[in-house]
Protein backbone atom coordinates (compact mmCIF):
# COMPACT_ATOMS: atom_id res chain seq x y z
CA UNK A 1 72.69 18.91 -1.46
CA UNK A 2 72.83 16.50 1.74
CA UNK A 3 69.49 14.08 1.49
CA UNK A 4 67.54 14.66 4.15
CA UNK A 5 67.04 11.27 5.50
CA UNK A 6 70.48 8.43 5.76
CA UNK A 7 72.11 6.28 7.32
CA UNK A 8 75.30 8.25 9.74
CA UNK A 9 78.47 6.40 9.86
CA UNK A 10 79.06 8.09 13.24
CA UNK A 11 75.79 6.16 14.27
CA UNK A 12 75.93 3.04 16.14
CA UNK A 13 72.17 1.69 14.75
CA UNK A 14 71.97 -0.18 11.78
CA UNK A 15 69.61 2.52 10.17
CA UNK A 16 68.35 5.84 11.61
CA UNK A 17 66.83 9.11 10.92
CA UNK A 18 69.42 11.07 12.94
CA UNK A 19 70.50 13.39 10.05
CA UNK A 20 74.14 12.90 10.62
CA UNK A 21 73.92 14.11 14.19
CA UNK A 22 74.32 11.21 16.30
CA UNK A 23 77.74 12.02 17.49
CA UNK A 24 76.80 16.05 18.10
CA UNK A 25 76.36 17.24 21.33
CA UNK A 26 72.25 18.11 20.75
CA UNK A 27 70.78 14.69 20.81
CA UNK A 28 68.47 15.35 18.48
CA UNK A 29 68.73 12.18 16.54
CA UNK A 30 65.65 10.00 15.69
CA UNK A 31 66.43 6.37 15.29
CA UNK A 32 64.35 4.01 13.86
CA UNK A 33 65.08 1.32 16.55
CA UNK A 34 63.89 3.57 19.17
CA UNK A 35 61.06 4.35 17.45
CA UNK A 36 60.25 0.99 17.10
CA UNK A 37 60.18 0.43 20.56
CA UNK A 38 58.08 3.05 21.55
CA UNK A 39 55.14 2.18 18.99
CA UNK A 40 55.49 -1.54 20.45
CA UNK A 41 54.89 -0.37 23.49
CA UNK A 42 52.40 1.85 22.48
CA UNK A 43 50.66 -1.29 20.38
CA UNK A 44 50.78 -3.28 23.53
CA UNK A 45 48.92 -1.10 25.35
CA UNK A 46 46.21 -1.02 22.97
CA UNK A 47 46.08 -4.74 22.52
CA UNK A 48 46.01 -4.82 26.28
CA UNK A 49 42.91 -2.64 26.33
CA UNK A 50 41.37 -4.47 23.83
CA UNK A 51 41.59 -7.67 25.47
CA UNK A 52 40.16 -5.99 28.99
CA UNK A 53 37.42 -4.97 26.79
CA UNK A 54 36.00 -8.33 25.37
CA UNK A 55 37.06 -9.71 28.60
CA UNK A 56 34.26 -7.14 30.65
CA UNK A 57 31.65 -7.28 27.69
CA UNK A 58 31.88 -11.13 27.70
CA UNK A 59 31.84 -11.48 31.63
CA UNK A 60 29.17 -9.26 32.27
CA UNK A 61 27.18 -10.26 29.11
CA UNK A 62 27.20 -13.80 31.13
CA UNK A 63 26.46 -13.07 34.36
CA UNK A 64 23.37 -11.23 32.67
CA UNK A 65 22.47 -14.28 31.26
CA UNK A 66 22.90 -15.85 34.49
CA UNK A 67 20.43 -13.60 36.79
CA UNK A 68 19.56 -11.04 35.02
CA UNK A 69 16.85 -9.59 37.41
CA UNK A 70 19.29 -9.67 40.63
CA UNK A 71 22.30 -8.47 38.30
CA UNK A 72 20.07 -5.23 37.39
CA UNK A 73 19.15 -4.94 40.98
CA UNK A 74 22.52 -4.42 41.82
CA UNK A 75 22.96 -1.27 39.92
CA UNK A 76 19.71 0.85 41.50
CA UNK A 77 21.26 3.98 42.32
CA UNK A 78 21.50 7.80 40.98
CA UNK A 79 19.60 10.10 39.54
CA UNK A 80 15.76 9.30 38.77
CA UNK A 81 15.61 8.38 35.00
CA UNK A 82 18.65 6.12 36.02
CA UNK A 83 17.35 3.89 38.31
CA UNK A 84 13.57 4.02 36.64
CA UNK A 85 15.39 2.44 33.30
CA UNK A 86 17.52 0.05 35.98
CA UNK A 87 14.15 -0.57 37.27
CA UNK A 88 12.59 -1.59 33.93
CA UNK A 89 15.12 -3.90 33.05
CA UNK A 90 14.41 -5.78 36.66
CA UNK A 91 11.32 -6.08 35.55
CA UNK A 92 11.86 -7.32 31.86
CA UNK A 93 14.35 -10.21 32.28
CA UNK A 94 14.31 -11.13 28.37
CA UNK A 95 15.42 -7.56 27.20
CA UNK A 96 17.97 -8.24 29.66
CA UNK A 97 19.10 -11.25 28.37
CA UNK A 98 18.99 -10.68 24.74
CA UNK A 99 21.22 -7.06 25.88
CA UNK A 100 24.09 -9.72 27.39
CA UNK A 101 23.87 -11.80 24.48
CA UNK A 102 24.39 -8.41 21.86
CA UNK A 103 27.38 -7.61 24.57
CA UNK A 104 28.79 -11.26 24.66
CA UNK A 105 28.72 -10.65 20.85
CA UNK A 106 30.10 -7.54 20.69
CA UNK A 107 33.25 -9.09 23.34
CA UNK A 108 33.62 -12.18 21.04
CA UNK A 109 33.69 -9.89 17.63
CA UNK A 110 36.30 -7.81 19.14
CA UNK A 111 38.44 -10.82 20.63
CA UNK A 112 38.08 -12.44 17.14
CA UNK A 113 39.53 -9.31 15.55
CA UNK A 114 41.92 -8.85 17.47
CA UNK A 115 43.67 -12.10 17.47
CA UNK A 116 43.08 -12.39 13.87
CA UNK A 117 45.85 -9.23 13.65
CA UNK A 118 48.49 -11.29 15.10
């Protein structure tokens, strides 16, 4: 019996999944290079996303710290209960600030993290 997973001799990688098939005709051979390559990319992207996330909890947490009055202001728009709890944090300037400093946490814990895994 043929195990189901080694290396070809007709393949030109190193080591591969391709179950003998990487000179047929089908393409269906999986290589572990390839593979490799995709899930990079794929891990990249993620990283990426990551790092655009800190970047916009961190930001805005400071420019709430900033003005956090005019900064609510800004957003006053939509439906009613919307722009009556946009309203309230107008109004209440140290909710406001202590909600940018939980986000400016939040962005620093996930930057941390993230740069820890590298």
């Amino acid at each position: 019996m043929t195990p189901l997973f080694r290396a070809s001799p007709m393949c030109e990688y190193s080591f591969c999944f391709c179950l003998n098939r990487c000179g047929s005709e089908d393409g269906q051979g999986v290589h572990s290079e390839e593979l490799a390559r995709k899930e990079g990319a794929r891990d990249m992207g993620a990283k990426r996303a990551k790092d655009l996330l800190a970047a916009f909890l961190v930001g805005h947490g400071v420019l709430d710290l900033i003005a956090p009055r005019q900064r609510a202001m800004l957003w006053v728009f939509g439906p009613e209960p919307l722009r009556k709890s946009v309203v309230w944090l107008a109004e209440h300037p140290a909710q406001r600030r202590a909600h940018a400093a939980l986000r400016i946490g939040i962005g620093l814990w996930l930057a941390q993290r993230q740069y820890r895994e590298d």
